[in-house]
Every structure is written in structure tokens, then in C-alpha cells.
C-alpha atoms as a PDB file:
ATOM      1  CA  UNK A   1     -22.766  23.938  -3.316  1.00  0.00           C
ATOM      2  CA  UNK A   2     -25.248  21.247  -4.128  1.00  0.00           C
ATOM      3  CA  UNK A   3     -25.897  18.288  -1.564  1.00  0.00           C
ATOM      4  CA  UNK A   4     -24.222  14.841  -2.845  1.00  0.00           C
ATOM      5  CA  UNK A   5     -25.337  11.776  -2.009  1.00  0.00           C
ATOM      6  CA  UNK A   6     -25.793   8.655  -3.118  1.00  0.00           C
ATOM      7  CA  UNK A   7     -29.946   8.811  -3.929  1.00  0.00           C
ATOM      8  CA  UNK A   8     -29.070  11.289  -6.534  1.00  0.00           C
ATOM      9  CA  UNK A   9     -29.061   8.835  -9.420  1.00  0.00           C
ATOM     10  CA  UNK A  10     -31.764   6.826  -9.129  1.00  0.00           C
ATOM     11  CA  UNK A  11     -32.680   3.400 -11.659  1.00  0.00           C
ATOM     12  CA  UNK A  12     -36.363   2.636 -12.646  1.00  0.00           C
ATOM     13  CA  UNK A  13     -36.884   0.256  -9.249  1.00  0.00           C
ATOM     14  CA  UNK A  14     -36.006   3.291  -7.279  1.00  0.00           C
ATOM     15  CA  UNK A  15     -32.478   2.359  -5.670  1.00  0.00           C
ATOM     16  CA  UNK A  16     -28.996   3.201  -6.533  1.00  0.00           C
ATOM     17  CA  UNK A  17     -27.364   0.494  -8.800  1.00  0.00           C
ATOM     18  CA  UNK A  18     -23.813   1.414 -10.227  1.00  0.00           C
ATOM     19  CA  UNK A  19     -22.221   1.057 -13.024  1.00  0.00           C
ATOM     20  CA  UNK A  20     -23.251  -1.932 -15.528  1.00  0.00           C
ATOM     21  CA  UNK A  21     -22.241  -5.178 -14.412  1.00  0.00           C
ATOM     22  CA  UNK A  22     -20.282  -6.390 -17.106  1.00  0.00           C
ATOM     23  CA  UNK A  23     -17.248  -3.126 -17.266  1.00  0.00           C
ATOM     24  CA  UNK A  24     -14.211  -4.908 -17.881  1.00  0.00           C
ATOM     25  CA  UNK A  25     -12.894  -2.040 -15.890  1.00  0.00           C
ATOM     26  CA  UNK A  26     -14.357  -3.233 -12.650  1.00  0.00           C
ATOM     27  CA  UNK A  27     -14.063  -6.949 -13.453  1.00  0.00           C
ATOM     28  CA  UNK A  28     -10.187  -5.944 -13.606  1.00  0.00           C
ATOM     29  CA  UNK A  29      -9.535  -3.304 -10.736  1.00  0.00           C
ATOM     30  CA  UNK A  30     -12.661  -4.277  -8.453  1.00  0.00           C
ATOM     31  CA  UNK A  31     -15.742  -1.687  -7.564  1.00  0.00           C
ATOM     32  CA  UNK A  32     -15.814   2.039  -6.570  1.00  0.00           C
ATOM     33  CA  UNK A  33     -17.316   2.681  -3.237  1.00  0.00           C
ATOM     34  CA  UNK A  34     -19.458   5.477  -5.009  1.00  0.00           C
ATOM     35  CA  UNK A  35     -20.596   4.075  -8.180  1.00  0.00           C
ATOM     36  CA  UNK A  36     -23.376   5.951 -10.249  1.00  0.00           C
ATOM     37  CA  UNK A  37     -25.724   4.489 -12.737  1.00  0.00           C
ATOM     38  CA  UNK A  38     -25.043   6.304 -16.313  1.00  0.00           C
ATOM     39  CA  UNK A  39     -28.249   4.592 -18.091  1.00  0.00           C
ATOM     40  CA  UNK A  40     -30.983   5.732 -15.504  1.00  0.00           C
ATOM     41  CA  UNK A  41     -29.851   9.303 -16.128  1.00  0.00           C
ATOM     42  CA  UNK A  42     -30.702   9.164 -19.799  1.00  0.00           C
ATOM     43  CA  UNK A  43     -34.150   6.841 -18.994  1.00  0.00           C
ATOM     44  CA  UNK A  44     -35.048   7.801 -15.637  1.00  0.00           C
ATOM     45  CA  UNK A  45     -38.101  10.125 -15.202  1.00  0.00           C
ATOM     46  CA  UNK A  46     -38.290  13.811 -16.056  1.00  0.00           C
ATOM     47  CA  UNK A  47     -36.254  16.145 -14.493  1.00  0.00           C
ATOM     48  CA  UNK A  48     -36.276  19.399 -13.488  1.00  0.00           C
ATOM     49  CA  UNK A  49     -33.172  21.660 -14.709  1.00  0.00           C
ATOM     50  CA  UNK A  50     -32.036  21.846 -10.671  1.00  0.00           C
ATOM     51  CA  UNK A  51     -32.665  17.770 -10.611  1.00  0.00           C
ATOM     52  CA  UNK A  52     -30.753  16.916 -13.653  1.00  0.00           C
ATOM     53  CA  UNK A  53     -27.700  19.853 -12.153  1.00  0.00           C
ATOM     54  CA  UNK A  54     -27.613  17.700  -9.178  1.00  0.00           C
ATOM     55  CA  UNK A  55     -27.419  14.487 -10.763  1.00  0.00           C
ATOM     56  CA  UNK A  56     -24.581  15.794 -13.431  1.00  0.00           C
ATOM     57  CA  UNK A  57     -22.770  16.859 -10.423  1.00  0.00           C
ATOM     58  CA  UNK A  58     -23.036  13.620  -8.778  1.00  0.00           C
ATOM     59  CA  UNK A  59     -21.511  12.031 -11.669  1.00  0.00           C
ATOM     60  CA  UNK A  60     -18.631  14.445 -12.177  1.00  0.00           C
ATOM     61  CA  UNK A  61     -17.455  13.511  -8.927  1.00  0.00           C
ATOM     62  CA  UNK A  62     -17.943  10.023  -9.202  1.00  0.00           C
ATOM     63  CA  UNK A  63     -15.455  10.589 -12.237  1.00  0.00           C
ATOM     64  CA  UNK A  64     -13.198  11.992 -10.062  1.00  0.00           C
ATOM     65  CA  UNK A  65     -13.296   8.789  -7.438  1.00  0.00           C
ATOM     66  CA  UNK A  66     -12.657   6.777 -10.557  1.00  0.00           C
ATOM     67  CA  UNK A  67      -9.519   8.271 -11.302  1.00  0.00           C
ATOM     68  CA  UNK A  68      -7.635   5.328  -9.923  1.00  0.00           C
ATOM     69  CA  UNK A  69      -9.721   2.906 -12.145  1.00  0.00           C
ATOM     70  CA  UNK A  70      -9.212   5.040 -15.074  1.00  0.00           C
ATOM     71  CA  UNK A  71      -5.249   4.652 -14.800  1.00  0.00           C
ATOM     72  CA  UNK A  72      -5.543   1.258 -13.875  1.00  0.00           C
ATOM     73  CA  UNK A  73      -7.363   0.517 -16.965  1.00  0.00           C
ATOM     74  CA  UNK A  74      -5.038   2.236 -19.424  1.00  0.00           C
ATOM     75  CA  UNK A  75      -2.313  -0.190 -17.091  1.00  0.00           C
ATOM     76  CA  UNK A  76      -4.182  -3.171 -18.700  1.00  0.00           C
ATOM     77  CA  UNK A  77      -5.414  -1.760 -22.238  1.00  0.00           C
ATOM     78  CA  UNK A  78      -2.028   0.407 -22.804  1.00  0.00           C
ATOM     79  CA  UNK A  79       0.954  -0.837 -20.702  1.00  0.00           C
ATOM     80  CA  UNK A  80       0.962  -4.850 -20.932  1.00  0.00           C
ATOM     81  CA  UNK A  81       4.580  -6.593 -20.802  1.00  0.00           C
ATOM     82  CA  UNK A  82       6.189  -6.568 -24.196  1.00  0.00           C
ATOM     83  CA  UNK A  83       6.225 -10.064 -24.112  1.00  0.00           C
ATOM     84  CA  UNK A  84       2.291  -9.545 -24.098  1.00  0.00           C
ATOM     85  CA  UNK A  85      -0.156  -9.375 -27.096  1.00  0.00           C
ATOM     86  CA  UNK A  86      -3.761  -8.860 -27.434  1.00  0.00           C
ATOM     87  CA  UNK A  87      -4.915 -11.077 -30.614  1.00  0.00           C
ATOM     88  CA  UNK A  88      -7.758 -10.713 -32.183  1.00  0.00           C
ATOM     89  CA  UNK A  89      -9.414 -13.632 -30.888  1.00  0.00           C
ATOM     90  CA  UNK A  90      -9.102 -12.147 -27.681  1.00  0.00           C
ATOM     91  CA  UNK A  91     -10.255  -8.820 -28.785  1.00  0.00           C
ATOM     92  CA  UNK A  92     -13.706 -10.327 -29.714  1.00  0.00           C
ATOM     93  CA  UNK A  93     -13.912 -11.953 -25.943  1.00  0.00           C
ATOM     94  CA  UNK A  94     -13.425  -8.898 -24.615  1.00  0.00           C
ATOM     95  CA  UNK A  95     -15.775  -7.171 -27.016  1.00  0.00           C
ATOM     96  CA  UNK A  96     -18.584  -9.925 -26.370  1.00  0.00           C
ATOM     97  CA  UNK A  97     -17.777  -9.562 -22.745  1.00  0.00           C
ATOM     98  CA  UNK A  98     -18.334  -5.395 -22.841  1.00  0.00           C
ATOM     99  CA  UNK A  99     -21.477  -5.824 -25.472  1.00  0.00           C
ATOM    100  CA  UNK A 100     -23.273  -8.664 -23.059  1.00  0.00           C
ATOM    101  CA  UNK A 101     -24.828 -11.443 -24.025  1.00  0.00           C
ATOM    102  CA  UNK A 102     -28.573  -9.881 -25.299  1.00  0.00           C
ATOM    103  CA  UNK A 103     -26.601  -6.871 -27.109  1.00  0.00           C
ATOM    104  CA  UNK A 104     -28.782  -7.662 -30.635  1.00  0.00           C
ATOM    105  CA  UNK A 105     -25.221  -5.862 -32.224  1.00  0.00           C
ATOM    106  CA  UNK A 106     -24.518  -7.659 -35.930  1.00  0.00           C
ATOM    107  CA  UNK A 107     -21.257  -9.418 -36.579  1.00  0.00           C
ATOM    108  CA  UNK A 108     -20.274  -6.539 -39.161  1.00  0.00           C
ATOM    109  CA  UNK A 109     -20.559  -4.187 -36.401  1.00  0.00           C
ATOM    110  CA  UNK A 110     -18.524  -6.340 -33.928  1.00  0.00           C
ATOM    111  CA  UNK A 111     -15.597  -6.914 -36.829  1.00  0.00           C
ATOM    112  CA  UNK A 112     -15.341  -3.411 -37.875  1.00  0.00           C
ATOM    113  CA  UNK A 113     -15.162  -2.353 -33.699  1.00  0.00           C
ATOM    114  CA  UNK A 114     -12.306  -5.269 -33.353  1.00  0.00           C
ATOM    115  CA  UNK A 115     -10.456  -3.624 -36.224  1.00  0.00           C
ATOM    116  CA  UNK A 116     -10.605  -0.436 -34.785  1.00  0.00           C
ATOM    117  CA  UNK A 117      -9.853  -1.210 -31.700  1.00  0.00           C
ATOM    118  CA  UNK A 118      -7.030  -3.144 -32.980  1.00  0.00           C
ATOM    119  CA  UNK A 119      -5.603   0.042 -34.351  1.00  0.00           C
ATOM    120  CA  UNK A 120      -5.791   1.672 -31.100  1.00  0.00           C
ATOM    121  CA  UNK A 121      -3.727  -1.426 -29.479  1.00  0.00           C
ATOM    122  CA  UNK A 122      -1.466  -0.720 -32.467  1.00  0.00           C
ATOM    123  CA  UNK A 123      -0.330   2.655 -31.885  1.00  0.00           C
ATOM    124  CA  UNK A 124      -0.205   2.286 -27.778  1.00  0.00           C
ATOM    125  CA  UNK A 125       2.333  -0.168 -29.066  1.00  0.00           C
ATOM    126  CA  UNK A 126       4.247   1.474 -31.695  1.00  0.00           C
ATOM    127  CA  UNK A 127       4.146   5.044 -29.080  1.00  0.00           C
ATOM    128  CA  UNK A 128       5.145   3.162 -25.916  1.00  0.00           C
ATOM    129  CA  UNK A 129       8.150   1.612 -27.956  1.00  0.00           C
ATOM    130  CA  UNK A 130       9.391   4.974 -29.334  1.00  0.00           C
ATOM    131  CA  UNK A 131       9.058   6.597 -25.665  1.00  0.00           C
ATOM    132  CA  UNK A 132      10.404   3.068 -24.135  1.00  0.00           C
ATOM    133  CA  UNK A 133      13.355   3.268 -26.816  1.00  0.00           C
ATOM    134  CA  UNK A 134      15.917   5.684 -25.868  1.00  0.00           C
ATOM    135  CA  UNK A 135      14.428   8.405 -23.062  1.00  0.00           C
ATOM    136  CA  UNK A 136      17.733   8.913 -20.956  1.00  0.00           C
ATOM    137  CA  UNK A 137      19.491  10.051 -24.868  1.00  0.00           C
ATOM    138  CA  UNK A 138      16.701  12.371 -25.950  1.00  0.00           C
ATOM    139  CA  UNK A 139      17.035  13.629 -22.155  1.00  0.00           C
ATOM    140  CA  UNK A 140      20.207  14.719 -22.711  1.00  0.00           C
ATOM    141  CA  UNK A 141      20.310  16.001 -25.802  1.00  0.00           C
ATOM    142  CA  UNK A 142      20.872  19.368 -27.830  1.00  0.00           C
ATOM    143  CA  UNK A 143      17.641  21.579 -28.412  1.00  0.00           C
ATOM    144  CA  UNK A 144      17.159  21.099 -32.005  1.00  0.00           C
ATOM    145  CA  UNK A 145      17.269  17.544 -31.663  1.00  0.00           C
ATOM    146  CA  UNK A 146      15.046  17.662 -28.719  1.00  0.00           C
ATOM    147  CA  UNK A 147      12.570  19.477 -30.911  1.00  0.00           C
ATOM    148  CA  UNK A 148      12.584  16.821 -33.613  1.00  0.00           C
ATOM    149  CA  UNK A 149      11.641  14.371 -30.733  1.00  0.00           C
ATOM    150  CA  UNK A 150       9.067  16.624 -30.077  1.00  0.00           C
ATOM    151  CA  UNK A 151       7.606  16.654 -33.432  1.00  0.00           C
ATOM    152  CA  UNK A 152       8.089  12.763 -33.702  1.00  0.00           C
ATOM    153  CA  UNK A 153       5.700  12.926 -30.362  1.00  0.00           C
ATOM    154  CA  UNK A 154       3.638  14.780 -31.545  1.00  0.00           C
ATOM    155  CA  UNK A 155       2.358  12.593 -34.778  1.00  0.00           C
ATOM    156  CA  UNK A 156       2.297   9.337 -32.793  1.00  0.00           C
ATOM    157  CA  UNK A 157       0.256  11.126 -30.039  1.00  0.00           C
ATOM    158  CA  UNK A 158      -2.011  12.462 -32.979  1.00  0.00           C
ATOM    159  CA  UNK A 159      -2.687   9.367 -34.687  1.00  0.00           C
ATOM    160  CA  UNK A 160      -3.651   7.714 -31.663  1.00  0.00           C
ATOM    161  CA  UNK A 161      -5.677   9.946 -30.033  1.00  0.00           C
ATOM    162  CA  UNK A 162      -7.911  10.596 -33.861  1.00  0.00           C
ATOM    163  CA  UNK A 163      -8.166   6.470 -33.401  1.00  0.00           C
ATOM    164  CA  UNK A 164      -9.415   6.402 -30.148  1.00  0.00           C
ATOM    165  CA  UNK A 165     -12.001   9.574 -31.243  1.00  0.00           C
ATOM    166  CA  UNK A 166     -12.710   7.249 -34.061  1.00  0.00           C
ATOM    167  CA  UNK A 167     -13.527   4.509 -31.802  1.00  0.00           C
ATOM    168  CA  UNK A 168     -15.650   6.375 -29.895  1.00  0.00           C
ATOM    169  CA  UNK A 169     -17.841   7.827 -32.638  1.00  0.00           C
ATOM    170  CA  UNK A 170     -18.257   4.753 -33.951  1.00  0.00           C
ATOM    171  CA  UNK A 171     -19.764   3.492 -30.539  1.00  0.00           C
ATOM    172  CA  UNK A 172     -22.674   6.315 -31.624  1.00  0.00           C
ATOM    173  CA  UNK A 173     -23.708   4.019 -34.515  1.00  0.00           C
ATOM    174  CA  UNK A 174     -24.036   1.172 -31.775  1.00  0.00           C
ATOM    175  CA  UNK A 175     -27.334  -1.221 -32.760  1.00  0.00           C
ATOM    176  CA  UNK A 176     -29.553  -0.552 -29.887  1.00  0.00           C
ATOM    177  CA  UNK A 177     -27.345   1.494 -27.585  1.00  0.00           C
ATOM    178  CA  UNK A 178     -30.683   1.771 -25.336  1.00  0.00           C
ATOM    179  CA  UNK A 179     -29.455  -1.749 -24.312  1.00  0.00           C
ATOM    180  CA  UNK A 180     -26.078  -1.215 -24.347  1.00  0.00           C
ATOM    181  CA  UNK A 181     -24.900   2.702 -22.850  1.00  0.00           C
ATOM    182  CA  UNK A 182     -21.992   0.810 -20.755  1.00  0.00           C
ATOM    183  CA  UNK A 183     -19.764   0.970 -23.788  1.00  0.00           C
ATOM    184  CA  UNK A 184     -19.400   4.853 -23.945  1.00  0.00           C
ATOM    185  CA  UNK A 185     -18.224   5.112 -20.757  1.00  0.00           C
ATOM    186  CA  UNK A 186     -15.761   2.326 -21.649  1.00  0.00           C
ATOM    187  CA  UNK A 187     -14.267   4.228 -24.173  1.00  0.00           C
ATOM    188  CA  UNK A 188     -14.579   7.267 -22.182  1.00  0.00           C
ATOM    189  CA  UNK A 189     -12.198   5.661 -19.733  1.00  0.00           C
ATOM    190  CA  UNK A 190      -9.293   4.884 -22.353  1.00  0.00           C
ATOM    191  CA  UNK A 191     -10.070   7.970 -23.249  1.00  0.00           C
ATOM    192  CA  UNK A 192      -9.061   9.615 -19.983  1.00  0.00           C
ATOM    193  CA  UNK A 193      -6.290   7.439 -19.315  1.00  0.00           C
ATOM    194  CA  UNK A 194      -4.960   8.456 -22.405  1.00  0.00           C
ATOM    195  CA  UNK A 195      -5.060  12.082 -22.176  1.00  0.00           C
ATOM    196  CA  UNK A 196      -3.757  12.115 -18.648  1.00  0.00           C
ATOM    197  CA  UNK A 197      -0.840   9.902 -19.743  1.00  0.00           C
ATOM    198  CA  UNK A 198      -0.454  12.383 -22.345  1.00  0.00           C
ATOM    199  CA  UNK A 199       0.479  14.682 -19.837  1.00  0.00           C
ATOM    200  CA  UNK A 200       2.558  13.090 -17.934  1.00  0.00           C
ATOM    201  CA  UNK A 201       4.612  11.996 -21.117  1.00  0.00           C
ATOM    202  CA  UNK A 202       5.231  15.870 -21.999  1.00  0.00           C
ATOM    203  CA  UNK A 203       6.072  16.234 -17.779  1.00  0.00           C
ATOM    204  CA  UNK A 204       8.668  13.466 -18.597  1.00  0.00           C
ATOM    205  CA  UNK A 205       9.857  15.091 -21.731  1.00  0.00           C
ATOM    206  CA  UNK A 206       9.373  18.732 -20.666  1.00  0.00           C
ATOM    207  CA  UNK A 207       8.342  20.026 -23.504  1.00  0.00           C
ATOM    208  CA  UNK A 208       5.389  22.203 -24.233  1.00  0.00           C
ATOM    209  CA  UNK A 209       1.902  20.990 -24.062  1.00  0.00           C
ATOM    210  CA  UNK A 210       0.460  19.095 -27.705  1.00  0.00           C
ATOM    211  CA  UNK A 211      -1.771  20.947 -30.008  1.00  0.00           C
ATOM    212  CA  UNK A 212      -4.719  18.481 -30.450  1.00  0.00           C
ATOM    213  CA  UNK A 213      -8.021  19.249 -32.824  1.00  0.00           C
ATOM    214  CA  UNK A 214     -10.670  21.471 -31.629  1.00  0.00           C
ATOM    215  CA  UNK A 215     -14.344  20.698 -31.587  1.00  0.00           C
ATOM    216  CA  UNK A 216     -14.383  21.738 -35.574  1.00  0.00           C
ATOM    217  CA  UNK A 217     -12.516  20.301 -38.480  1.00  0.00           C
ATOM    218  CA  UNK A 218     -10.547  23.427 -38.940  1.00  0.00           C
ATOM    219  CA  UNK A 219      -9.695  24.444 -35.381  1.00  0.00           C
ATOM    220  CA  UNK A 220      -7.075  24.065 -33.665  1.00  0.00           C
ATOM    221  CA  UNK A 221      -6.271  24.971 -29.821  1.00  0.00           C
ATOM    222  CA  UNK A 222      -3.303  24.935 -27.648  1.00  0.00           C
ATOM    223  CA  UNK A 223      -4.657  23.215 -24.666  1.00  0.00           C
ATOM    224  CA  UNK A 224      -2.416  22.922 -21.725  1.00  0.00           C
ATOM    225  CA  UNK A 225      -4.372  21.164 -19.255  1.00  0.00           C
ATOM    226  CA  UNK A 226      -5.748  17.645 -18.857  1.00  0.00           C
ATOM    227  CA  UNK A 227      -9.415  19.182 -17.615  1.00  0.00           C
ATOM    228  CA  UNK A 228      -9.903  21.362 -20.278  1.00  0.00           C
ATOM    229  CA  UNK A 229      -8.724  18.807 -22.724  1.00  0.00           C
ATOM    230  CA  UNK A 230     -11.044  16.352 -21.601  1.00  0.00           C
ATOM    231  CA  UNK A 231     -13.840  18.749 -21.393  1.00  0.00           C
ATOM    232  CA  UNK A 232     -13.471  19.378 -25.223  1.00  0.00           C
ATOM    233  CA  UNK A 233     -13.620  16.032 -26.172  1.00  0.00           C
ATOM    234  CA  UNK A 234     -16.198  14.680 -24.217  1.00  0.00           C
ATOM    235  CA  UNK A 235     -18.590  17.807 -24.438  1.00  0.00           C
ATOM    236  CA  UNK A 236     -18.356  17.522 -28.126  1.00  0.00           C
ATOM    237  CA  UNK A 237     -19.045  14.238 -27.984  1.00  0.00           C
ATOM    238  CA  UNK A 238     -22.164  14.368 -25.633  1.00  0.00           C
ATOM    239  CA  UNK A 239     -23.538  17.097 -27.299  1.00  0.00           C
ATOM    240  CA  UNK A 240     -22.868  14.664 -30.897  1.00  0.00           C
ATOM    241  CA  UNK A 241     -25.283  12.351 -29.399  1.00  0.00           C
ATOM    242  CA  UNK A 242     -27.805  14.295 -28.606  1.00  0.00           C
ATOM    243  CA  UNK A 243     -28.469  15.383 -31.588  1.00  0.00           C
ATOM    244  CA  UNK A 244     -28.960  12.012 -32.641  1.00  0.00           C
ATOM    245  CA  UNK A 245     -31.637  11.391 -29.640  1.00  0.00           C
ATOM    246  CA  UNK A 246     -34.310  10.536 -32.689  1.00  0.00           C
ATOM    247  CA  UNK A 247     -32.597   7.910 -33.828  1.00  0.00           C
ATOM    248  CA  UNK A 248     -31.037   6.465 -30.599  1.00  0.00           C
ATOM    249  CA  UNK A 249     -34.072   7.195 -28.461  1.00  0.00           C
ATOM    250  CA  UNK A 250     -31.506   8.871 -26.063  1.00  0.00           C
ATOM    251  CA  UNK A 251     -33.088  10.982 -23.589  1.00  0.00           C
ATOM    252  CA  UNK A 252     -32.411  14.902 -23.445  1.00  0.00           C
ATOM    253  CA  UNK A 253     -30.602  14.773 -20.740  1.00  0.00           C
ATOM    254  CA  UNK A 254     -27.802  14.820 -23.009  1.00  0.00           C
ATOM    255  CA  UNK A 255     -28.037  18.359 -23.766  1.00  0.00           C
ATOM    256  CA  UNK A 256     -28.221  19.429 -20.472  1.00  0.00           C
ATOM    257  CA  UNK A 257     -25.033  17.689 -19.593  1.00  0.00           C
ATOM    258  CA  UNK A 258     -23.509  19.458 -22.189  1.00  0.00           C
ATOM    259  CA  UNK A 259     -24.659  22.706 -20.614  1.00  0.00           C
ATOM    260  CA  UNK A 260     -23.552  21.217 -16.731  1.00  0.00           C
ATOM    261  CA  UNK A 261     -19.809  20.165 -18.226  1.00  0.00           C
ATOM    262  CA  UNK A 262     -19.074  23.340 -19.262  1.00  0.00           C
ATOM    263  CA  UNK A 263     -20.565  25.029 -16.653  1.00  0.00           C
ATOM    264  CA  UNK A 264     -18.894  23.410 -13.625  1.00  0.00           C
ATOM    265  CA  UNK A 265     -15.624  21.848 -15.392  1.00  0.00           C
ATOM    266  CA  UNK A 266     -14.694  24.989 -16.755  1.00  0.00           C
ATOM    267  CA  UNK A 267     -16.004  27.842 -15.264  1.00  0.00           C
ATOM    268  CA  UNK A 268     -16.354  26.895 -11.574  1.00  0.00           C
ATOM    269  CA  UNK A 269     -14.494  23.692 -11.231  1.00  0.00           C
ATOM    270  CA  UNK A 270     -13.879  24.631  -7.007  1.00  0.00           C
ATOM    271  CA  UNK A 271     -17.872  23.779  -7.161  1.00  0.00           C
ATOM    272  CA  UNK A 272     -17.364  20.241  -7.507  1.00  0.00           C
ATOM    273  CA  UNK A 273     -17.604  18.218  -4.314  1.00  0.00           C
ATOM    274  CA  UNK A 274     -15.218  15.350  -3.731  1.00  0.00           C
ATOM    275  CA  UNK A 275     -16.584  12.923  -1.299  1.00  0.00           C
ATOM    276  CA  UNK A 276     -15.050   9.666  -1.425  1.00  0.00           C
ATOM    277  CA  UNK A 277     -11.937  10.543   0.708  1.00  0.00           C
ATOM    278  CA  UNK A 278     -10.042   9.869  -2.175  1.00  0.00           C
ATOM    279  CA  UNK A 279      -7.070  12.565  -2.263  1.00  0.00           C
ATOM    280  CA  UNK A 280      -7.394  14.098  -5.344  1.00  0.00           C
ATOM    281  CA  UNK A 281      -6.653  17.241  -6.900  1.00  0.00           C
ATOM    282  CA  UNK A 282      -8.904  19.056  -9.574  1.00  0.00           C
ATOM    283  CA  UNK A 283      -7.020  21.868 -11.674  1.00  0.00           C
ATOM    284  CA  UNK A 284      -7.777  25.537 -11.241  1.00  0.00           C
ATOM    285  CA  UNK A 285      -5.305  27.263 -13.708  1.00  0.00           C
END
């Protein structure tokens, strides 16, 4: 098992730094007592393959510490009080606030990422007051209608989750992303939170896990579990953005955290070191 510690991840003046300032997570739900530095992976110096398998490791347990973070955030994106809305106006703060103030980013790109994320705020909404609506009925009734509620699930959860990949590619076409990595880690976080209240909603329901949208177009998997689900996504998406490393100057790390995910999240996932003294559980099925 490879040695953890905090040195791991290093930024260019040689000393651990954390996550980016400005994460509206953190501003929210206060700092992790193991935070890692995301950007100094991509621009520190070059690695060797054993280097950059210590530093992915690192940061997949750092993931894990965030966990309560991650649910805390979809708390505040997903789960506000009806009486609550998030206006647009609001939406550009918090945009602003996640960009920084040097983030060189055009007011095009900022409207078209407030109207997507607006869409994600959307269908939270319009899922959380279908689920919110009736539960105890649909509980209790007969299969076939059960099944319909199942199918009704199913297309909300769909739409939602193709906005929030939507919102997440479109962070790949971000105007100088050198400047401004934080954001795909944002995203990554709703993402999380989303997929692991996904599960929990089927728990609730107890009905089979959701068919989401493989890696391609035209595949399709059954995917029962909220680490392999992640995994797909995420690897996909990491591996998406390295091929763009021309045009986004991203380093090649990228590829070899593609290689790392897959290697440790799915294959040996007992390998992975938790060392916060957070209690948490990592599926083996």
C-alpha cells in the first residue's frame, strides 16, 4: 500500500496548499482537515509513473474525507426550503464568486453557464417535488403502479443527470481553465452528491438500480453501485480532457489519472487508504 501523507501534492512554492480559495463548497461547510491541491497536479513538475500513482492516490482519499462536504453541498445546491429560490441574479454571484475575480471568462460564456446551470436548479426542483409529492402512496401501492413510478423516476433522474453532464462538459470549453481548474471539481461535487442521492432515492423506493448512459452514445449499462457509477463518469470525463491538453495546455497527468481511477476504484478499491478518521465505507461488491 502506498505511504499517504500530506507532502504528496505539492504547489510550485513547495508546500501543501488545498483546495482553491474561493469553493463555494468550503465557504459554505468550512475546510477539510486533509485538503489537496488539484491545480499543482496538472502544473507541478514531472513525474515519475510511481510519483504521479502516489499523488492520484492521495487525492482519491481526500475524495473520500470530502464525502461529508459533498452531501452538504448538494444540501445547499439541491435541497433548499420550498419557500427558497435561486434567481438568476444570484446565479451570476455565485458564478463570479466560483470564476474569481481575474478569471479573463467572456460574458457569453458566463450567460450560457447561468442558463445551464439554471436548468440543473430546474429539474432538482421539478424531481424533489415529484419524490416530495406523495412517497407514503407510491409506498403502498400495487406493483404495476409501482413500476410506472419507476419509469416516471427514471426520466426525471435522466434528464437531470444529461444536464449536469452537460454542465460539466461545458466547463471543458472554459476561457483559460489554466487559471481557473477549481470549477471542475465544483461540478464534480454536484456531481457526486447527485449520484449518491440517486441511490439512496432507489433505497427509499426499493426498486432496482437506474440504467444511466455509458461512456459511448450507444451504450448502455446497468450499473448498480454508486463507485462504479462515478468511476464512469468521471473517467470519461478526465480522459475527455486530456485529449484536449493542446488546446487547454493541461498537463498529462490527465491520462495517467485515467489509468490510476480505473486501476484502484475498480479493480482494487481495498488499496485505498483512508486516513482522516473519518468513518467511511468504500464498496467492494
Amino acid at each position: 500500500m502506498n505511504t499517504i501523507n500530506n507532502n504528496n501534492v505539492l504547489n510550485n512554492n513547495n508546500k501543501s496548499e488545498g483546495f482553491p480559495n474561493n469553493s463555494l463548497v468550503f465557504e459554505q461547510l468550512g475546510y477539510p482537515n486533509n485538503a489537496f491541491d488539484p491545480f499543482s497536479m496538472v502544473y507541478g513538475p514531472q513525474r515519475t509513473f510511481q510519483d504521479i500513482n502516489n499523488d492520484m492516490t492521495y487525492v482519491l482519499n481526500c475524495i473520500a474525507n470530502l464525502r461529508p462536504l459533498i452531501e452538504g453541498f448538494y444540501t445547499i445546491f439541491f435541497e433548499k426550503p420550498k419557500d427558497t429560490k435561486i434567481t438568476k441574479e444570484q446565479l451570476e454571484n455565485i458564478i463570479d464568486e466560483m470564476l474569481g475575480e481575474n478569471n479573463k471568462c467572456s460574458n457569453v460564456w458566463k450567460k450560457n453557464c447561468n442558463e445551464l446551470m439554471m436548468e440543473v436548479y430546474k429539474c432538482s426542483n421539478e424531481l424533489k417535488e415529484f419524490i416530495l409529492k406523495d412517497k407514503q402512496t407510491y409506498l403502498e401501492c400495487d406493483k404495476k403502479k409501482t413500476m410506472n413510478l419507476r419509469n416516471i423516476l427514471t426520466e426525471n433522474v435522466n434528464i437531470m443527470e444529461k444536464k449536469i453532464q452537460e454542465l460539466l462538459i461545458f466547463f471543458s470549453s472554459l476561457e483559460y481553465i489554466e487559471y481557473n481548474i477549481n470549477i471542475y471539481y465544483e461540478c464534480m461535487l454536484i456531481y457526486i452528491s447527485f449520484i449518491k442521492n440517486i441511490d439512496l432515492l432507489w433505497e427509499v423506493y426499493d426498486v432496482d438500480p437506474i440504467y444511466i448512459s455509458g461512456s459511448k452514445k450507444n451504450e448502455v449499462r446497468d450499473i448498480s453501485s454508486f463507485r462504479e457509477r462515478l468511476h464512469l463518469f468521471i473517467s470519461s470525463f478526465i480522459k475527455d480532457v486530456g485529449r484536449t491538453s493542446n488546446r487547454t495546455k493541461l498537463h498529462p497527468v490527465w491520462h495517467e489519472m485515467h489509468k490510476i481511477l480505473t486501476f484502484d476504484l475498480i479493480l482494487y478499491p481495498q488499496r485505498l487508504e483512508i486516513y482522516s478518521g473519518l468513518n467511511i465505507d468504500i464498496d467492494q461488491s
